[in-house]
Protein backbone atom coordinates (compact mmCIF):
# COMPACT_ATOMS: atom_id res chain seq x y z
CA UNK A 1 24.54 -50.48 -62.83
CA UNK A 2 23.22 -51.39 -59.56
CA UNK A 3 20.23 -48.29 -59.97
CA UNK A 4 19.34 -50.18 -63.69
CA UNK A 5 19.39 -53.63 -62.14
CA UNK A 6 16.82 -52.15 -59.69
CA UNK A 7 15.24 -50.37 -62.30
CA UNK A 8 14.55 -53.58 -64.50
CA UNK A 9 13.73 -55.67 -61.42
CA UNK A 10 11.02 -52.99 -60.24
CA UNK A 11 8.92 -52.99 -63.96
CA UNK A 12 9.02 -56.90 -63.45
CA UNK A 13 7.76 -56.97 -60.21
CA UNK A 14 4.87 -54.33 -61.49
CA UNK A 15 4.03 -56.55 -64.49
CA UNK A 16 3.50 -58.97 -62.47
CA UNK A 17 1.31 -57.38 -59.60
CA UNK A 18 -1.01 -55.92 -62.05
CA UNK A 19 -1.23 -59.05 -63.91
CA UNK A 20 -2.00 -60.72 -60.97
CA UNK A 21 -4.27 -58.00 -59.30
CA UNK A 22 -8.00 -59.69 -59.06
CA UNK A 23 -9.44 -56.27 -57.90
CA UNK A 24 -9.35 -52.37 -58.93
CA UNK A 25 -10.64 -51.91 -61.78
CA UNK A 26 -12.02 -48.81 -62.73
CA UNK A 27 -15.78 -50.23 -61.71
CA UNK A 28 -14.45 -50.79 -57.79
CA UNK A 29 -14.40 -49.12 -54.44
CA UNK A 30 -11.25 -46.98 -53.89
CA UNK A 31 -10.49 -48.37 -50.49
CA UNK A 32 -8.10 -46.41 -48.43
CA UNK A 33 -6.61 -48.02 -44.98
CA UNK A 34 -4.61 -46.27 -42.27
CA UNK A 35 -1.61 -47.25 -40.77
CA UNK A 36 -1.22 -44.25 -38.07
CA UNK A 37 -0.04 -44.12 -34.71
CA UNK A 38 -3.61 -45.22 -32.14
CA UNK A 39 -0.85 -46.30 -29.54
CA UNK A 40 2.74 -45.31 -28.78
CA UNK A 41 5.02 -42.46 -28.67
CA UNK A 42 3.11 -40.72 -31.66
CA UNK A 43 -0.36 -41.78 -30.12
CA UNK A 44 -0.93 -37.82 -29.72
CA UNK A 45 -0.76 -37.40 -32.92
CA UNK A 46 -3.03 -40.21 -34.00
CA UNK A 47 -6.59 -38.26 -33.57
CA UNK A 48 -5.61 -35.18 -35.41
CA UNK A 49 -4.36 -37.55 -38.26
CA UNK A 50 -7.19 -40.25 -38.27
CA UNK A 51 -9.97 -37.81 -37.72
CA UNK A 52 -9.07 -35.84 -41.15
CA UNK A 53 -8.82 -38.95 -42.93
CA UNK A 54 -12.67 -39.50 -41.84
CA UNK A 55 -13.71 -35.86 -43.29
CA UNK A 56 -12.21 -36.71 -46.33
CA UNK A 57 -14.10 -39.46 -47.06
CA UNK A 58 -17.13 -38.02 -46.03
CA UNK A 59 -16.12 -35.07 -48.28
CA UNK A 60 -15.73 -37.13 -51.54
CA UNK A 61 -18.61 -39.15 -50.91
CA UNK A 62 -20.48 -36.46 -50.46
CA UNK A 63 -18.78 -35.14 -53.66
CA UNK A 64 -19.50 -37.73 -55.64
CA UNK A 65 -17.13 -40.48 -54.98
CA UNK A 66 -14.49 -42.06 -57.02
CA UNK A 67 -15.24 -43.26 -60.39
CA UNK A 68 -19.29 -42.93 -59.28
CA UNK A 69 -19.09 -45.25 -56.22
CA UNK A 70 -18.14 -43.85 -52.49
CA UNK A 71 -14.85 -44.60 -50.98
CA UNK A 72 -14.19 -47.15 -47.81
CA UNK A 73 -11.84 -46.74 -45.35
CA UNK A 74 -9.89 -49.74 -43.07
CA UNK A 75 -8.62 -48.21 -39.63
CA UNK A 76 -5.26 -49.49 -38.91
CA UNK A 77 -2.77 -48.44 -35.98
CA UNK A 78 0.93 -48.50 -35.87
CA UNK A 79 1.54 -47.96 -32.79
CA UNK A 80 5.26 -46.00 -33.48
CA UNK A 81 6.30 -49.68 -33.53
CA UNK A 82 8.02 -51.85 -36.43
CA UNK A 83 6.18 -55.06 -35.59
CA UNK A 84 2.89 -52.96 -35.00
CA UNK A 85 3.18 -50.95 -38.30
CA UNK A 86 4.48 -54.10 -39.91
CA UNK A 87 1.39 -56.43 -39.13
CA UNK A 88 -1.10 -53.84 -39.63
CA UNK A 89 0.56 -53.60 -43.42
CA UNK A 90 0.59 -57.41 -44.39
CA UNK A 91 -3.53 -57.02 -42.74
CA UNK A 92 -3.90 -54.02 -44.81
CA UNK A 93 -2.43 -55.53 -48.36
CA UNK A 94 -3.52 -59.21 -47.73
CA UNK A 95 -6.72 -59.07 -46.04
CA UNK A 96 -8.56 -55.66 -46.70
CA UNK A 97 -6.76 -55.86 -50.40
CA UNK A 98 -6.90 -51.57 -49.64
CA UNK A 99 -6.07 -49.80 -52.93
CA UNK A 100 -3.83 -47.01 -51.12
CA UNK A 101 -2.73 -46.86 -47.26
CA UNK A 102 -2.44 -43.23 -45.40
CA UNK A 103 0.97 -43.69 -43.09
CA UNK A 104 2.53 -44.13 -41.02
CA UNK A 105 3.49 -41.03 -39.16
CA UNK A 106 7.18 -41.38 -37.96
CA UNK A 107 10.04 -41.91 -40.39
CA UNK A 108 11.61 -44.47 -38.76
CA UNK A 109 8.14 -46.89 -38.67
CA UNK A 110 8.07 -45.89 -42.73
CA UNK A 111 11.63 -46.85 -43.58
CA UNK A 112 10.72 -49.98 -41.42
CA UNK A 113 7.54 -51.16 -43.84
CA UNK A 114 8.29 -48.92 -46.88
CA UNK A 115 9.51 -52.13 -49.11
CA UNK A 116 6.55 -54.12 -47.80
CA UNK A 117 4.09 -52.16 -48.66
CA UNK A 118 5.29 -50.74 -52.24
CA UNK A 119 6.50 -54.26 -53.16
CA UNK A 120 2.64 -55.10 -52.88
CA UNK A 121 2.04 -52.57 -55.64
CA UNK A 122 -0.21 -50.31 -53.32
CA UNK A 123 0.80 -46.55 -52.74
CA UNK A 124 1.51 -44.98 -49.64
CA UNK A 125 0.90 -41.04 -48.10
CA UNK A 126 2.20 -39.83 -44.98
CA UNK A 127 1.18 -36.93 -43.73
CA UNK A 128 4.38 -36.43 -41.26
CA UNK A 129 7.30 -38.06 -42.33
CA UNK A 130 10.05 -35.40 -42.44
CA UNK A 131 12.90 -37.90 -42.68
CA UNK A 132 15.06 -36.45 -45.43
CA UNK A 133 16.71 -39.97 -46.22
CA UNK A 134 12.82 -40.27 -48.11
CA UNK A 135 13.34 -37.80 -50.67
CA UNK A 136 16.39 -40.28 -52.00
CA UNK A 137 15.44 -43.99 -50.49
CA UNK A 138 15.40 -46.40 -53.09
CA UNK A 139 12.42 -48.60 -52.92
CA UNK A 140 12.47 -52.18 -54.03
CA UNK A 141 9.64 -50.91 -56.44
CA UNK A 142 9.83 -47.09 -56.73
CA UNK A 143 6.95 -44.62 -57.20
CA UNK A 144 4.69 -45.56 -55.03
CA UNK A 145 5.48 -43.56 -51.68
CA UNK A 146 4.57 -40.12 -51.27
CA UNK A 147 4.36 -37.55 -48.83
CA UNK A 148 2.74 -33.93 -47.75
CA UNK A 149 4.60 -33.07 -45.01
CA UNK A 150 7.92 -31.08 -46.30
CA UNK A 151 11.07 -33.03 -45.22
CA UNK A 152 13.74 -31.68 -42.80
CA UNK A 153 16.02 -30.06 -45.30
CA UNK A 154 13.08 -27.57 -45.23
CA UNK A 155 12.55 -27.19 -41.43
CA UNK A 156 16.41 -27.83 -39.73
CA UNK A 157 17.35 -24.73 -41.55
CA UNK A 158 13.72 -22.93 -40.44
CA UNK A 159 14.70 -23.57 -36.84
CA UNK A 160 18.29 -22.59 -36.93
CA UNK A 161 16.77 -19.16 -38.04
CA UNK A 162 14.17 -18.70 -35.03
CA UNK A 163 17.45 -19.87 -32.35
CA UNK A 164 19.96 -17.37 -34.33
CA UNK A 165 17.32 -14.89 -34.21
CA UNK A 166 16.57 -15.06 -30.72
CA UNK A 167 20.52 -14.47 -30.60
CA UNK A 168 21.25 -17.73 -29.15
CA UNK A 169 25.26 -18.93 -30.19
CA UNK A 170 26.65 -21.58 -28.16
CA UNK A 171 23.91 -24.58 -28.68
CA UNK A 172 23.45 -27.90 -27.50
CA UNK A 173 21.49 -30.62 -29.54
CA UNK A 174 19.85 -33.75 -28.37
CA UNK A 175 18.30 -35.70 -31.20
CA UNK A 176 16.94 -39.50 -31.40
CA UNK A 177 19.52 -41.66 -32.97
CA UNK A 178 17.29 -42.54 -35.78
CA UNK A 179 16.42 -41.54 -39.27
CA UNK A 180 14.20 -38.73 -37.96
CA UNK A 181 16.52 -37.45 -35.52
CA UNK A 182 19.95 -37.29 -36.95
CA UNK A 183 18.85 -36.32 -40.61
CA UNK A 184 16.83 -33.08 -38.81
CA UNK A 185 20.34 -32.30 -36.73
CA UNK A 186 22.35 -32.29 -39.70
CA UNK A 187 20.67 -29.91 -41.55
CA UNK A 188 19.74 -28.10 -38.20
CA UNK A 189 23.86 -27.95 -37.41
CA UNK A 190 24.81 -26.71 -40.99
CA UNK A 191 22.26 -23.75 -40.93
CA UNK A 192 23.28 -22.87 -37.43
CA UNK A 193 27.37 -23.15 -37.98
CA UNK A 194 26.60 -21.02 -41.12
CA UNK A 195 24.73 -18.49 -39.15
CA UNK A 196 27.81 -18.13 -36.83
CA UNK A 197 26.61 -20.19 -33.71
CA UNK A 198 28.88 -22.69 -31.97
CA UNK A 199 27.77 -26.49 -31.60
CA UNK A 200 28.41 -26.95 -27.52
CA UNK A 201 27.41 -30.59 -27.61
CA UNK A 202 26.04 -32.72 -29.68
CA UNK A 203 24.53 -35.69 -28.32
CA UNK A 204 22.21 -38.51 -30.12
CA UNK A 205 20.49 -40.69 -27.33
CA UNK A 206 19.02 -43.90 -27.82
CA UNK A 207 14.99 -43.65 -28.49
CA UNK A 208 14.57 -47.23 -27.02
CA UNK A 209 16.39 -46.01 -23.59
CA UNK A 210 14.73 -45.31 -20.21
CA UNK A 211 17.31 -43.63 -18.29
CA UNK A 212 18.87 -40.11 -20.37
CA UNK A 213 20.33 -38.86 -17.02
CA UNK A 214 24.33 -39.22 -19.00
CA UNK A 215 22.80 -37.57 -22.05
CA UNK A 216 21.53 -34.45 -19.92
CA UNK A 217 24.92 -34.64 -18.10
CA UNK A 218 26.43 -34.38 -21.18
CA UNK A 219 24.13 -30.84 -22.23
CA UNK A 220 24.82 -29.66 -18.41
CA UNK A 221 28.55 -29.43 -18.58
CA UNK A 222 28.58 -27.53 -21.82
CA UNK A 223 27.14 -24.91 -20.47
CA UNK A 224 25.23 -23.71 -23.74
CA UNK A 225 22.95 -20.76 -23.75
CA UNK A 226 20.41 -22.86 -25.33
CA UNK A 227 19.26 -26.34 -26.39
CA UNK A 228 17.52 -28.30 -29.11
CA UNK A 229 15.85 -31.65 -28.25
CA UNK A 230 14.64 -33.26 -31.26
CA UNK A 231 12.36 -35.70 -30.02
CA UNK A 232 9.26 -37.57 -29.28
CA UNK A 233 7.06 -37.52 -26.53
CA UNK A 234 7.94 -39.94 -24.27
CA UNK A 235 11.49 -39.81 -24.62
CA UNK A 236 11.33 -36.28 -24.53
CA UNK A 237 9.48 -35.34 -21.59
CA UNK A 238 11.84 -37.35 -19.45
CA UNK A 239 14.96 -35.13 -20.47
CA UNK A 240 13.08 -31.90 -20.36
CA UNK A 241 12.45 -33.03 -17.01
CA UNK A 242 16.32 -34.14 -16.23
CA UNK A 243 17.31 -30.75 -17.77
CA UNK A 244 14.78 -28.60 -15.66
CA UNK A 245 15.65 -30.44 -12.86
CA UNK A 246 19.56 -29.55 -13.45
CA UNK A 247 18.96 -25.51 -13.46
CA UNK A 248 18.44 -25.09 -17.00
CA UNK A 249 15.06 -23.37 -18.14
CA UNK A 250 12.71 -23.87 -20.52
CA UNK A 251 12.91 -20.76 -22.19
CA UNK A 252 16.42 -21.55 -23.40
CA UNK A 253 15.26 -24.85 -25.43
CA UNK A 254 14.03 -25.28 -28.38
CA UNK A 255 12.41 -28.47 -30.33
CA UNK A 256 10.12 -29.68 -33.38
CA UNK A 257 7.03 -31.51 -34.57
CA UNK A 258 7.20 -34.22 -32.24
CA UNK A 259 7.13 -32.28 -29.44
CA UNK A 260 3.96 -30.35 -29.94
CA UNK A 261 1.40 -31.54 -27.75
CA UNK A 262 -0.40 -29.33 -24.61
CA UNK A 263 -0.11 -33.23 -23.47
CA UNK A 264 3.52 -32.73 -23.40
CA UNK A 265 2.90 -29.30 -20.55
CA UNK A 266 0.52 -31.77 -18.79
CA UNK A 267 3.61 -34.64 -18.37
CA UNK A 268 6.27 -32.48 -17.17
CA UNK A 269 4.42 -29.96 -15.60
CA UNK A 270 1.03 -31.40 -14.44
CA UNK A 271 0.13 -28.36 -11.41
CA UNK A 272 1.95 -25.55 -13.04
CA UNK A 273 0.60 -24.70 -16.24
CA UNK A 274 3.01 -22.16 -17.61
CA UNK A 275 6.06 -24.36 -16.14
CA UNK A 276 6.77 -24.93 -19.83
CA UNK A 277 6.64 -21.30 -21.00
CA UNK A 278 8.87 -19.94 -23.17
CA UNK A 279 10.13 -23.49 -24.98
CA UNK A 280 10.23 -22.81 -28.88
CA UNK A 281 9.60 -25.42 -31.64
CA UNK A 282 8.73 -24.91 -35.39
CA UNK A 283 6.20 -28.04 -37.10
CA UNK A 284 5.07 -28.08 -40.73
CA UNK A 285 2.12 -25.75 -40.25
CA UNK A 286 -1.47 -27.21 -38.76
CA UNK A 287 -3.10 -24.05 -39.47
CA UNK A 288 -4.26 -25.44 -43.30
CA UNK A 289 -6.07 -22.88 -45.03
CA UNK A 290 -8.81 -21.17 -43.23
CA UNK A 291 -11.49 -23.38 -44.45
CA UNK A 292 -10.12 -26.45 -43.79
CA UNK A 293 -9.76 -24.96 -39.91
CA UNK A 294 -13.11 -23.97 -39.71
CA UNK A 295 -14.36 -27.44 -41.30
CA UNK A 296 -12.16 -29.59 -39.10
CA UNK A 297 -12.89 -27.47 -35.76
CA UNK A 298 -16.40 -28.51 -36.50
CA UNK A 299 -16.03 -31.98 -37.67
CA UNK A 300 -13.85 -32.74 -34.79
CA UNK A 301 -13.93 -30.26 -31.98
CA UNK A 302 -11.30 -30.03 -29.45
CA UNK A 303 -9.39 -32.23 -31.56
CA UNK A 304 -5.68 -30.85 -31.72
CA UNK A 305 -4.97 -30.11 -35.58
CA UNK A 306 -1.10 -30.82 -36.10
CA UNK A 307 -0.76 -32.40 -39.66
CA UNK A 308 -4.53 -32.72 -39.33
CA UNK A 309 -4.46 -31.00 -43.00
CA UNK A 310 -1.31 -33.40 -44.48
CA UNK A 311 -3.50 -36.15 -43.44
CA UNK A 312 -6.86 -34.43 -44.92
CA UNK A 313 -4.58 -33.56 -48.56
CA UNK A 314 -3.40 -37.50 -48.51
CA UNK A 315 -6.88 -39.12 -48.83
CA UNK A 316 -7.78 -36.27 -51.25
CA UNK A 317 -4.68 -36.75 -53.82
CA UNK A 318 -4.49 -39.98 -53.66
CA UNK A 319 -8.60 -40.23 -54.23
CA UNK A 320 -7.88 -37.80 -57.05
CA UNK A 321 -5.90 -39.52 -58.64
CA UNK A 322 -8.08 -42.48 -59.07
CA UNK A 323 -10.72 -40.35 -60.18
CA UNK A 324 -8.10 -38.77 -63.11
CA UNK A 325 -6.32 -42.02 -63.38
CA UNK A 326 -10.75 -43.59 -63.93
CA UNK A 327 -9.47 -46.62 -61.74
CA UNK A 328 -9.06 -47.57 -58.79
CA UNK A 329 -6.09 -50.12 -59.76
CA UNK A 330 -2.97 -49.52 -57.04
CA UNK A 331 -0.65 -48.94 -59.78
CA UNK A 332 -2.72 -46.51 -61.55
CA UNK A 333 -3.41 -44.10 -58.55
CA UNK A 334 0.34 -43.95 -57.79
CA UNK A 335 0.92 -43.12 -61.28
CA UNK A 336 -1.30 -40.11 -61.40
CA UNK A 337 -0.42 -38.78 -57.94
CA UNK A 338 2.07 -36.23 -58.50
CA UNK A 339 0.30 -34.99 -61.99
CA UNK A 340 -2.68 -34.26 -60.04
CA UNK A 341 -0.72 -31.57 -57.61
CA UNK A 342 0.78 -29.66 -60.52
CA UNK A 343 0.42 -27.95 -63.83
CA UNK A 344 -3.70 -28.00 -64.45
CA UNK A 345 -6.22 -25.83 -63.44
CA UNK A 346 -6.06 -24.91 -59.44
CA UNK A 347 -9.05 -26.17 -57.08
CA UNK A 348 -9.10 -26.67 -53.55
CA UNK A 349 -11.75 -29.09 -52.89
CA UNK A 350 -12.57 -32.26 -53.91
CA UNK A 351 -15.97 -31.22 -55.59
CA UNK A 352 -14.35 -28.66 -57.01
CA UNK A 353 -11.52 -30.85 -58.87
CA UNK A 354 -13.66 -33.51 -59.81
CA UNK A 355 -15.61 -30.55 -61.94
CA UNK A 356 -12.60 -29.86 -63.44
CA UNK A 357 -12.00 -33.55 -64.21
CA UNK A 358 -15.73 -34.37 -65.25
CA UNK A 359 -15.11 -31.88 -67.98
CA UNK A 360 -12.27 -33.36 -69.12
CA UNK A 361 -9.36 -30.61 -67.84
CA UNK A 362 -6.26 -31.11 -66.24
CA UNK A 363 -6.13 -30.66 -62.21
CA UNK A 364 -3.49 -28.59 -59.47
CA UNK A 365 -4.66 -29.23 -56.48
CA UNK A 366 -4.03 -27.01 -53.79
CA UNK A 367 -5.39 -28.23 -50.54
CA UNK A 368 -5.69 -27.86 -47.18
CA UNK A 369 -2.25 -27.18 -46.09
CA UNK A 370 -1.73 -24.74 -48.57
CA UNK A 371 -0.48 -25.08 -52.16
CA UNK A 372 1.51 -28.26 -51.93
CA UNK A 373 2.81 -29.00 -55.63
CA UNK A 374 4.86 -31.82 -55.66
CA UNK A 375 8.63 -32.87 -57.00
CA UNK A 376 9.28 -35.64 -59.13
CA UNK A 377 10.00 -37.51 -55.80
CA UNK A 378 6.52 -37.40 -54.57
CA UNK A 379 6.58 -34.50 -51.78
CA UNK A 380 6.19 -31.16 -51.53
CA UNK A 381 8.62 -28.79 -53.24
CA UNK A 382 8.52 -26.15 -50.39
CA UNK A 383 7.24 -26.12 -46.75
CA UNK A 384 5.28 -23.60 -44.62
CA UNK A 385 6.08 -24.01 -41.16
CA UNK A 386 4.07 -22.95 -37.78
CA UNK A 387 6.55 -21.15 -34.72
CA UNK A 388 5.50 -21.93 -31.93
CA UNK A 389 5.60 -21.98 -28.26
CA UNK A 390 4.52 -23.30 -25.05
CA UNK A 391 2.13 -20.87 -23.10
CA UNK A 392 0.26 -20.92 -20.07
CA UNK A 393 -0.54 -24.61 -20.56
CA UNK A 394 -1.40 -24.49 -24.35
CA UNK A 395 0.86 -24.44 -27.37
CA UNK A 396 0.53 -21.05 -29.17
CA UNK A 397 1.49 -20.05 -33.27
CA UNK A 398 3.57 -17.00 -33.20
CA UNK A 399 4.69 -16.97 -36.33
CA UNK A 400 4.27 -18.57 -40.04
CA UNK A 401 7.38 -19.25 -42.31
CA UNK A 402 8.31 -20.22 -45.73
CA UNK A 403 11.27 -22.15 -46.77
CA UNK A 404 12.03 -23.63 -50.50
């Protein structure tokens, strides 16, 4: 009863925003804003992300624009903050009137704004929230969030096979007590319990706390023979440091996405490059496919590249489907977002699938971090994931998996 009531309140609230909607017709300017992480925990991850979104839009304008008329982009920061994120939205919806927003990057800041924005009407892509509470939230108005990175059902289980494999069975984990955190270390747990390892300790820390020194405590008297921190930057570079500083070495942890940053080498280990070497993390992948490497390196050299290509596929669907959709209406694009991943002729490039879509065919886009069809839900049905690990001062790919 309660899903219908929402149900019946969500097609009234749409009826009314595209009765109401003064712009976005099919004769407009797609414009796309950004609501990604310029400052804050995440800010590493802000150039990779932002800097994509820029070569898309140069690469459908170049290809034509949207509907015949090239796309314009609002910069916007959320600064991995919930007042941040949320005032950047209501400038987003109210002022720039944007007809699709790319973000934000952290689950947490999403599940913070996610009503906000898709009770405005206007779609939203993130290119890295894992959070697996996503695939099942139930927005005020549903259908209009979406995402290309895969969630952490995919990659807890991904991990737990690189820490089993290594032969690791008596494991500590240290995740953020938030959305992110604790949904990745309970599907991270499961796979590893399943695989035979023990859970030593299992502690979630606060991610607005300054002093971890009883959470390391904690991981020190268990006396595991390894450790996963699931974490962000500047939380976790201050209990690398605690747990480095107690005896334990970085080639017994392990860790994820939000970790992977040379930046993070250069915080706890500014004059000794390699004093990170051996730490293991998996991330959904940043290789892309070749040509979107080769393209970015040159658009935006010495740029890092994680979810560099989630960000590039985000502008590109969501372009796409205002191109299939012929309008540039909010409602319209999110209704043609998942069609325009999945059962039509494959292309890779914008150019290329706007051919497709000149001539009247159906579209499966397949972009730059790899095929990426799409559930019902809006995300991607399977995820390819990067193993990595901290070198000699740089983060290196050893392996690339599949899950899903």
């Amino acid at each position: 009863m309660k899903r219908s009531l929402r149900m019946l309140a969500a097609v009234a609230v749409l009826a009314i925003i595209a009765a109401a909607c003064s712009g976005g017709g099919s004769g407009d300017a797609l414009k796309m804003g950004t609501n990604l992480p310029q400052t804050g925990d995440l800010a590493v991850l802000g150039p990779p992300m932002v800097e994509a979104v820029n070569m898309a839009v140069r690469d459908i304008n170049e290809g034509g624009g949207v509907n015949g008329t090239d796309v314009d982009l609002v910069v916007g920061d959320s600064g991995t903050n919930e007042q941040v994120a949320a005032e950047t939205a209501d400038r987003l919806i109210s002022s720039d009137q944007v007809n699709g927003i790319i973000g934000p990057a952290s689950s947490r800041i999403t599940l913070s704004v996610i009503d906000k924005i898709t009770s405005s009407g206007t779609p939203m892509c993130s290119p890295s929230n894992t959070g697996s509470s996503l695939t099942t939230y139930e927005a005020d108005v549903p259908g209009f969030y979406f995402r290309t990175a895969p969630p952490d059902n995919l990659q807890g289980p991904a991990l737990a096979d690189i820490i089993l494999g290594d032969g690791r069975s008596n494991v500590a984990v240290m995740a953020l007590n938030d959305e992110y955190g604790q949904g990745f270390a309970s599907f991270l747990k499961s796979s590893l319990i399943e695989g035979g390892a023990n859970i030593a300790v299992d502690v979630a820390y606060d991610p607005n706390g300054t002093d971890f020194s009883a959470d390391v405590q904690q991981v020190v008297d268990a006396a595991p023979d390894s450790i996963v921190l699931i974490s962000f930057p500047d939380t976790g570079t201050r209990i690398v440091t605690g747990l480095i500083e107690n005896g334990l070495s970085p080639d017994i942890m392990y860790t994820a996405d939000g970790m992977q940053s040379g930046d993070v080498i250069a915080q706890i280990s500014p004059n000794d490059p390699a004093g990170l070497n051996g730490m293991k993390g998996t991330a959904p992948s940043a290789q892309g496919t070749q040509a979107f490497t080769d393209a970015f390196a040159e658009f935006a050299p010495d740029v890092a590249t994680i979810f560099s290509a989630h960000a590039y596929d985000c502008t590109i669907i969501m372009a796409l489907a205002a191109e299939s959709a012929g309008s540039t209406d909010p409602a319209d694009i999110a209704a043609a977002m998942v069609g325009v991943t999945q059962g039509g002729t494959k292309c890779a490039t914008y150019s290329s699938c706007k051919a497709i879509l000149d001539d009247g065919g159906d579209i499966d886009y397949d972009g730059a971090s790899g095929p990426g069809e799409w559930v019902p839900q809006g995300e991607p049905a399977a995820g390819t994931y990067d193993v990595w690990e901290f070198r000699d001062g740089e983060v290196n790919t050893l392996d690339i998996v599949e899950v899903g």
